[in-house]
C-alpha atoms as a PDB file:
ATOM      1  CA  UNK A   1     -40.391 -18.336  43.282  1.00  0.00           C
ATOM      2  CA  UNK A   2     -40.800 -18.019  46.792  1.00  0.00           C
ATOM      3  CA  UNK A   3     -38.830 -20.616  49.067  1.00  0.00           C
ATOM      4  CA  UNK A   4     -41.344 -21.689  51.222  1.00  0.00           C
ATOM      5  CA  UNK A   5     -42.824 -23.096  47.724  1.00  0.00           C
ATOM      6  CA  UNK A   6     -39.782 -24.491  46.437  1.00  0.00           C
ATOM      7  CA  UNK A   7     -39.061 -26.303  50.055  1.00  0.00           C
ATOM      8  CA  UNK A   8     -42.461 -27.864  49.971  1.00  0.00           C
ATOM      9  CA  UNK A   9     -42.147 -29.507  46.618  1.00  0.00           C
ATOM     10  CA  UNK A  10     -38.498 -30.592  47.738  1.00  0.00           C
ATOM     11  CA  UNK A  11     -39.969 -32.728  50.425  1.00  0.00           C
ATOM     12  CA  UNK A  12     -42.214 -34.599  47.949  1.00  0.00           C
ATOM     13  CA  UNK A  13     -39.293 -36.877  47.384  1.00  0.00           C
ATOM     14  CA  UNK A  14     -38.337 -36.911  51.073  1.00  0.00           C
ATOM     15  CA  UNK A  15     -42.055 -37.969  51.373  1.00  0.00           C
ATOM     16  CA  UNK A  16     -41.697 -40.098  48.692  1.00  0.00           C
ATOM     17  CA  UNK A  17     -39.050 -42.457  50.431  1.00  0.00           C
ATOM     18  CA  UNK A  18     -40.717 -42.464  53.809  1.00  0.00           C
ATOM     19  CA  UNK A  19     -44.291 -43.849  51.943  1.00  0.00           C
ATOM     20  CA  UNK A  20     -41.976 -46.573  50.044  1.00  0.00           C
ATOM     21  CA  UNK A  21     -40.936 -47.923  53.316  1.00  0.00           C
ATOM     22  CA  UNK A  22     -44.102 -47.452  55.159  1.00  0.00           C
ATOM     23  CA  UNK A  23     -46.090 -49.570  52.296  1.00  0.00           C
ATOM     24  CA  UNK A  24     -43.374 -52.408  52.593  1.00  0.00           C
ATOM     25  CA  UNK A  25     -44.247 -52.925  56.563  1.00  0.00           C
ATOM     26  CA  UNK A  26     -46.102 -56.202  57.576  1.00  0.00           C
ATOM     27  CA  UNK A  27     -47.744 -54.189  59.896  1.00  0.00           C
ATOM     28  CA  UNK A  28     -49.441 -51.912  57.393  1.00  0.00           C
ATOM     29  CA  UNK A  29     -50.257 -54.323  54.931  1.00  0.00           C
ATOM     30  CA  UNK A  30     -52.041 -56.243  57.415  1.00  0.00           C
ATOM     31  CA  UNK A  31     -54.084 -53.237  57.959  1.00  0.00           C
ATOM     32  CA  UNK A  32     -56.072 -52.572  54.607  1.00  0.00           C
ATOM     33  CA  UNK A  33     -57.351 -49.154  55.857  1.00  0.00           C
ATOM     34  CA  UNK A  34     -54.323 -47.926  56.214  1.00  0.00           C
ATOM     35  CA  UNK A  35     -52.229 -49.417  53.432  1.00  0.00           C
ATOM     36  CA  UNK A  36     -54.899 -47.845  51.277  1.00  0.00           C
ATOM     37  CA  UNK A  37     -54.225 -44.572  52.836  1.00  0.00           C
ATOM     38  CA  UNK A  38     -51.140 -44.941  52.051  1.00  0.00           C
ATOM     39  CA  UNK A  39     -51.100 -46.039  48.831  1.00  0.00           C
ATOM     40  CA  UNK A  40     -54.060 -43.374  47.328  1.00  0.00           C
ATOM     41  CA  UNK A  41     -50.762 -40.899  48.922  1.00  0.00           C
ATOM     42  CA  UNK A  42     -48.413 -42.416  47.511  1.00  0.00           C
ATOM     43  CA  UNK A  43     -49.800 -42.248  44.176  1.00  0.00           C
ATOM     44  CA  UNK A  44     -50.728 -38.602  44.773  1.00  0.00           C
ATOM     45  CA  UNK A  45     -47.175 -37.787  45.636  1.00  0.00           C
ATOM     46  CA  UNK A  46     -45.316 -39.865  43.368  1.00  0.00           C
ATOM     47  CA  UNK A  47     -47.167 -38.264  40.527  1.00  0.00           C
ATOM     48  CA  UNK A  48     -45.391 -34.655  41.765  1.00  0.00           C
ATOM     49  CA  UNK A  49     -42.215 -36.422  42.913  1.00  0.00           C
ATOM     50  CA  UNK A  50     -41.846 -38.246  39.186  1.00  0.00           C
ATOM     51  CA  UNK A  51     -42.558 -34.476  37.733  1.00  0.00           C
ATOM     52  CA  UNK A  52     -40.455 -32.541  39.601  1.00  0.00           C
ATOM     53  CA  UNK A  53     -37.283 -34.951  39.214  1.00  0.00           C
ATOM     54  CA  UNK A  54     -37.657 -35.691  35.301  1.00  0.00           C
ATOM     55  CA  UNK A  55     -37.768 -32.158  34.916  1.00  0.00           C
ATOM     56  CA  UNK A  56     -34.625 -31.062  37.152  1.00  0.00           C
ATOM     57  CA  UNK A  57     -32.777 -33.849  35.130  1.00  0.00           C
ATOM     58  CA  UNK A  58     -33.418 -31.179  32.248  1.00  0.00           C
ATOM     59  CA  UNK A  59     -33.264 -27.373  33.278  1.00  0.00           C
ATOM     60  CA  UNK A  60     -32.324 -25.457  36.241  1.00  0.00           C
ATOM     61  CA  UNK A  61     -33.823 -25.812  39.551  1.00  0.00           C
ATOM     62  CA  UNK A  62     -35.555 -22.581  38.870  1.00  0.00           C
ATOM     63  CA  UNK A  63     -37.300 -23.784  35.771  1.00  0.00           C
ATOM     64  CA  UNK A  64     -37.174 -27.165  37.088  1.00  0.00           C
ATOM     65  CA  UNK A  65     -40.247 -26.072  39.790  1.00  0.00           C
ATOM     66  CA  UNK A  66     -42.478 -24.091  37.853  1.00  0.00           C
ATOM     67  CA  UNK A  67     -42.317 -27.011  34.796  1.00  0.00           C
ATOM     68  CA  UNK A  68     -43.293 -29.589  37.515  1.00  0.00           C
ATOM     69  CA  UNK A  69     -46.049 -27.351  38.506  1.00  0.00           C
ATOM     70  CA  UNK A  70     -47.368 -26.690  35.267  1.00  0.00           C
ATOM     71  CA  UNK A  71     -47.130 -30.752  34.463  1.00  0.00           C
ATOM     72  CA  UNK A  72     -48.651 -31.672  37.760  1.00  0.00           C
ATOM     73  CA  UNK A  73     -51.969 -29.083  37.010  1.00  0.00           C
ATOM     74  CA  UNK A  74     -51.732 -30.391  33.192  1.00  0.00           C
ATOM     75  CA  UNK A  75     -52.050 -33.951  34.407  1.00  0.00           C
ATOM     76  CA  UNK A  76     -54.665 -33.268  36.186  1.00  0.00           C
ATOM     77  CA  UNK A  77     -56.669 -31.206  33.937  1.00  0.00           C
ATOM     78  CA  UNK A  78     -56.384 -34.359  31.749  1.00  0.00           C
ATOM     79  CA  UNK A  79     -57.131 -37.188  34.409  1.00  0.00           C
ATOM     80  CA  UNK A  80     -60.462 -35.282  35.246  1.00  0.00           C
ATOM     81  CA  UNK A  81     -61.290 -34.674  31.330  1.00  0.00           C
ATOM     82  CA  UNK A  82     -60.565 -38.764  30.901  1.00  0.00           C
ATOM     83  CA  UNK A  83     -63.277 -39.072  33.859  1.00  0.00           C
ATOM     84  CA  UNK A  84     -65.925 -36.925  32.977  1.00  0.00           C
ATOM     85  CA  UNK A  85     -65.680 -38.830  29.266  1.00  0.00           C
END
């Protein structure tokens, strides 16, 4: 796995964080455009983030990345399938 790969789905988390506090700011929730920005983001990257960390909590870092990848495209095979029905 190349580490420019593996560096890129390690700041998912780090994105992760800064989102949470972003979304908690007065300022932002008194802006609807942008909370919903942030929130469609959030979702988006919280969806990797949750992958990626339930499945270093059960292999190698190694394995870890390439399951989180293959859940990430999985789940969204399925979301669209779920759509078009």
């Amino acid at each position: 796995m190349k580490p420019f790969l593996i560096q890129q789905l390690e700041r998912y988390a780090l994105r992760l964080t800064e989102l949470d506090f972003l979304l908690s700011r007065e300022d932002i929730m008194a802006d609807m455009t942008q909370f919903l920005k942030l929130s469609r983001e959030h979702a988006e990257v919280s969806a990797v983030a949750t992958a990626l960390t339930s499945a270093c909590s059960r292999e190698s870092f190694r394995n870890c990345v390439i399951s989180a990848m293959m859940s990430s495209r999985d789940s969204k095979k399925s979301s669209s399938v779920r759509r078009r029905a």
